[in-house]
Protein backbone atom coordinates (compact mmCIF):
# COMPACT_ATOMS: atom_id res chain seq x y z
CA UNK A 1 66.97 122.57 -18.35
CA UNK A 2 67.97 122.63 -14.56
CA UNK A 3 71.13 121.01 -13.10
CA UNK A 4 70.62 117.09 -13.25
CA UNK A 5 68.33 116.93 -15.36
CA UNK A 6 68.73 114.93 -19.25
CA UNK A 7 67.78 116.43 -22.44
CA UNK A 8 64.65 113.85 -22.06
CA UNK A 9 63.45 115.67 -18.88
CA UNK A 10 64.44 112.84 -16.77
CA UNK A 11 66.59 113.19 -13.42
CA UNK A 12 69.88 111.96 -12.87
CA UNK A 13 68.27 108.96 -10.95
CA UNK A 14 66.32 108.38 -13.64
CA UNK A 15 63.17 109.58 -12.09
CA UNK A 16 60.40 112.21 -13.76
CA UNK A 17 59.63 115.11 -12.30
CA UNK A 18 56.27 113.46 -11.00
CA UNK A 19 58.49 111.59 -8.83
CA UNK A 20 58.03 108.16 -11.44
CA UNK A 21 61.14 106.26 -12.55
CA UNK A 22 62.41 105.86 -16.17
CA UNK A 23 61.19 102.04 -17.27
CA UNK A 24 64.17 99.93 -16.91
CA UNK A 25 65.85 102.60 -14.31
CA UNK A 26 66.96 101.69 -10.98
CA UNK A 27 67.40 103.81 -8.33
CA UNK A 28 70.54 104.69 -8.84
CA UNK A 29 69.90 105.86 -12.02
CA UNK A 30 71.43 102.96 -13.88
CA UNK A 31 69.81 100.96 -16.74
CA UNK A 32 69.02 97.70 -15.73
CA UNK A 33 70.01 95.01 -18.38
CA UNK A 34 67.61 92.36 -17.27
CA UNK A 35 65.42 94.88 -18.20
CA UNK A 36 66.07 95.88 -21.74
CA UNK A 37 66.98 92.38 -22.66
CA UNK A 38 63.00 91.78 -21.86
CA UNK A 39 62.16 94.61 -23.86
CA UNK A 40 64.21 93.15 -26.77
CA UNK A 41 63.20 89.69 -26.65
CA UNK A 42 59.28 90.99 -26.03
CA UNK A 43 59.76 92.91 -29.19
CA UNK A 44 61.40 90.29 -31.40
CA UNK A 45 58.19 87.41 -30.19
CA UNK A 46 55.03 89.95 -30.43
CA UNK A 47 56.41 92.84 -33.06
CA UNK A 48 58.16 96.17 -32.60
CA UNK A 49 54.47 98.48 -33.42
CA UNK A 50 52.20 96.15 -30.81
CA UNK A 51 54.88 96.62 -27.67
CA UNK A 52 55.84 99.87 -28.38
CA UNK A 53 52.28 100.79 -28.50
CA UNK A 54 51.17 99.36 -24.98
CA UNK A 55 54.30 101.40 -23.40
CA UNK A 56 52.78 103.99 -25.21
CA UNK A 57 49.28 103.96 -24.57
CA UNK A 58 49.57 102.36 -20.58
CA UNK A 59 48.07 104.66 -17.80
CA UNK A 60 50.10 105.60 -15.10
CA UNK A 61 48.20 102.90 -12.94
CA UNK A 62 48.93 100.11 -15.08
CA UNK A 63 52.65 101.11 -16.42
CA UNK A 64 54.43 99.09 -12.88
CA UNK A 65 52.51 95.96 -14.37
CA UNK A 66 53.99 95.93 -17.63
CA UNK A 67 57.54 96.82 -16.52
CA UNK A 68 57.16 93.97 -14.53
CA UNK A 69 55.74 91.73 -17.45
CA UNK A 70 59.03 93.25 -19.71
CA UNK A 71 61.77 92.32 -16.96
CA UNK A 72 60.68 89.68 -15.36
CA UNK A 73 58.72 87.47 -18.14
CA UNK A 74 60.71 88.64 -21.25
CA UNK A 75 63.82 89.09 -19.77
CA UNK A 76 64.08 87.29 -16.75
CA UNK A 77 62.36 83.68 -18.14
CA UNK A 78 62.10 84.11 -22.42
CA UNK A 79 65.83 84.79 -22.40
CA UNK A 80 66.71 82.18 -20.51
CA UNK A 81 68.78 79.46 -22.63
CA UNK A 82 67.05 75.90 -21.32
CA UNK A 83 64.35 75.83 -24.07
CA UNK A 84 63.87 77.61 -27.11
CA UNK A 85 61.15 80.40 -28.41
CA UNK A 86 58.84 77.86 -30.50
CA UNK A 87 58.87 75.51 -27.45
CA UNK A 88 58.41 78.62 -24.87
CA UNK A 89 54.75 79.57 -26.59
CA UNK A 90 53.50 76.16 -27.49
CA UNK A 91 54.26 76.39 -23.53
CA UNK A 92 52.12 79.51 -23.59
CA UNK A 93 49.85 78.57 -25.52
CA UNK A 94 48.74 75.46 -23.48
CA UNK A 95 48.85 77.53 -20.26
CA UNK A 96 46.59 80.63 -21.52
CA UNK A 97 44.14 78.08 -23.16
CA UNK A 98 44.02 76.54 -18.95
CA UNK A 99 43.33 80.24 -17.77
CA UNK A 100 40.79 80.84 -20.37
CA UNK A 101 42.63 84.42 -21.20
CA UNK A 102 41.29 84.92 -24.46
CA UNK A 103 43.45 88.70 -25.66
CA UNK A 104 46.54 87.05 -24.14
CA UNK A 105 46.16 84.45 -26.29
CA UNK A 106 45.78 86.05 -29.09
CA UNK A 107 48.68 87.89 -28.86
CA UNK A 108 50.83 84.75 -27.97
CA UNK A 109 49.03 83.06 -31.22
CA UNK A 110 50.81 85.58 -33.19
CA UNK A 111 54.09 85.37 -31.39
CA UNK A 112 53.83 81.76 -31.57
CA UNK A 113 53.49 81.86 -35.46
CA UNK A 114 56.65 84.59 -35.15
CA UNK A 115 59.13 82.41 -33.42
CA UNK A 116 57.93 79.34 -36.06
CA UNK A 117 55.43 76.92 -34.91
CA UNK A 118 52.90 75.89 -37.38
CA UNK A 119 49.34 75.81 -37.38
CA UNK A 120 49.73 72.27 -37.48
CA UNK A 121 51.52 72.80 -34.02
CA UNK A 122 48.94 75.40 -32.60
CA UNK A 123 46.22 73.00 -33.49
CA UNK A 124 47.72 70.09 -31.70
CA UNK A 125 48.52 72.03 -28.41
CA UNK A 126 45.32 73.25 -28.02
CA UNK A 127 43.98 69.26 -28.89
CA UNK A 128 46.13 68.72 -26.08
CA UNK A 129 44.71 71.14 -23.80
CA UNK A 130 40.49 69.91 -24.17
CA UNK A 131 42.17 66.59 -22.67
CA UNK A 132 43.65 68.20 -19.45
CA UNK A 133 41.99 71.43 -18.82
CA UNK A 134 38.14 70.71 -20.21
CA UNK A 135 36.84 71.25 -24.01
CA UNK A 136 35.36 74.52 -23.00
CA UNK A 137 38.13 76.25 -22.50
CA UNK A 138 39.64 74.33 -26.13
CA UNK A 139 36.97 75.10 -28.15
CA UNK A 140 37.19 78.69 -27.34
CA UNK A 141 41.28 78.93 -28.02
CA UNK A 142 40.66 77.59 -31.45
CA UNK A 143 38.19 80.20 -31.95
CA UNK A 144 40.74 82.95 -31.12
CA UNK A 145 43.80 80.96 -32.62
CA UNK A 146 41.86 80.73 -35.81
CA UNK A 147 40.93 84.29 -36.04
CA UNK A 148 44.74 85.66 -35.51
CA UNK A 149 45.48 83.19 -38.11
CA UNK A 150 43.33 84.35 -40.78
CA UNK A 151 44.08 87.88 -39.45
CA UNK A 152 47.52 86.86 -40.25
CA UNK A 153 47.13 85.22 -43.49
CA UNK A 154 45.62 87.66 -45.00
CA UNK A 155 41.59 85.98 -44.78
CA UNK A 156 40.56 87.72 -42.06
């Protein structure tokens, strides 16, 4: 190991030796706390195994994007103490059914479930959403909230 560099092959800055910085490392080398607060609250909504696996598995192309998505939407916004979790992904919910982003969904269905909103509650945002955004894109978010749910429950 050369001078100034960690036992995990990272610089002192916090950079790689491909010239890449440590997620969550500024340029000083310092941990940013925004940062791992997103990383925590990202983990606690969608589960440990399914972000630790898409850190895991991202290319080099699309790791800047989900840094971003870990800072600045989990710790940044979902930290944030105006509303609460439940209330954040019926928010979610509502806004992925408008976008018609099926996999984000999905994975917001099960976070949603998570932080405690019922399927009951799931049903009725998306109810809510053929009203404002078209039945289309409704009919479709039921499809994929009803599949996580089974996949949840065990019926799937």
């Amino acid at each position: 190991m050369s001078s100034g560099t960690r036992e995990d092959g990272t610089r002192e800055d916090g950079t790689r030796e491909d010239g890449t910085r440590e997620p969550g490392t500024r340029e000083d080398g310092t941990r940013d706390d925004v940062y791992d607060a997103g990383l925590r609250m990202r983990k606690a909504v969608l589960g440990a195994e399914h972000v630790e696996r898409s850190l895991e598995e991202v290319s080099d192309f699309a790791r800047p994007v989900q840094e971003l998505v870990t800072e600045y939407c989990w710790g940044a916004v979902w930290t944030r103490p105006g509303i609460d979790k439940r209330t954040r992904s019926m928010i979610n919910l509502a806004m992925l059914t408008a976008l018609n982003r099926g996999h984000e969904l999905a994975v917001h269905v099960r976070g949603a479930l998570t932080n405690g909103v019922t399927e009951e509650e799931i049903q009725e945002v998306l109810l809510q959403t053929a009203v404002y955004v078209g039945v289309p894109a409704s009919l479709e978010s039921f499809r994929v909230a009803e599949r996580v749910i089974n996949e949840v429950n065990g019926d799937g």
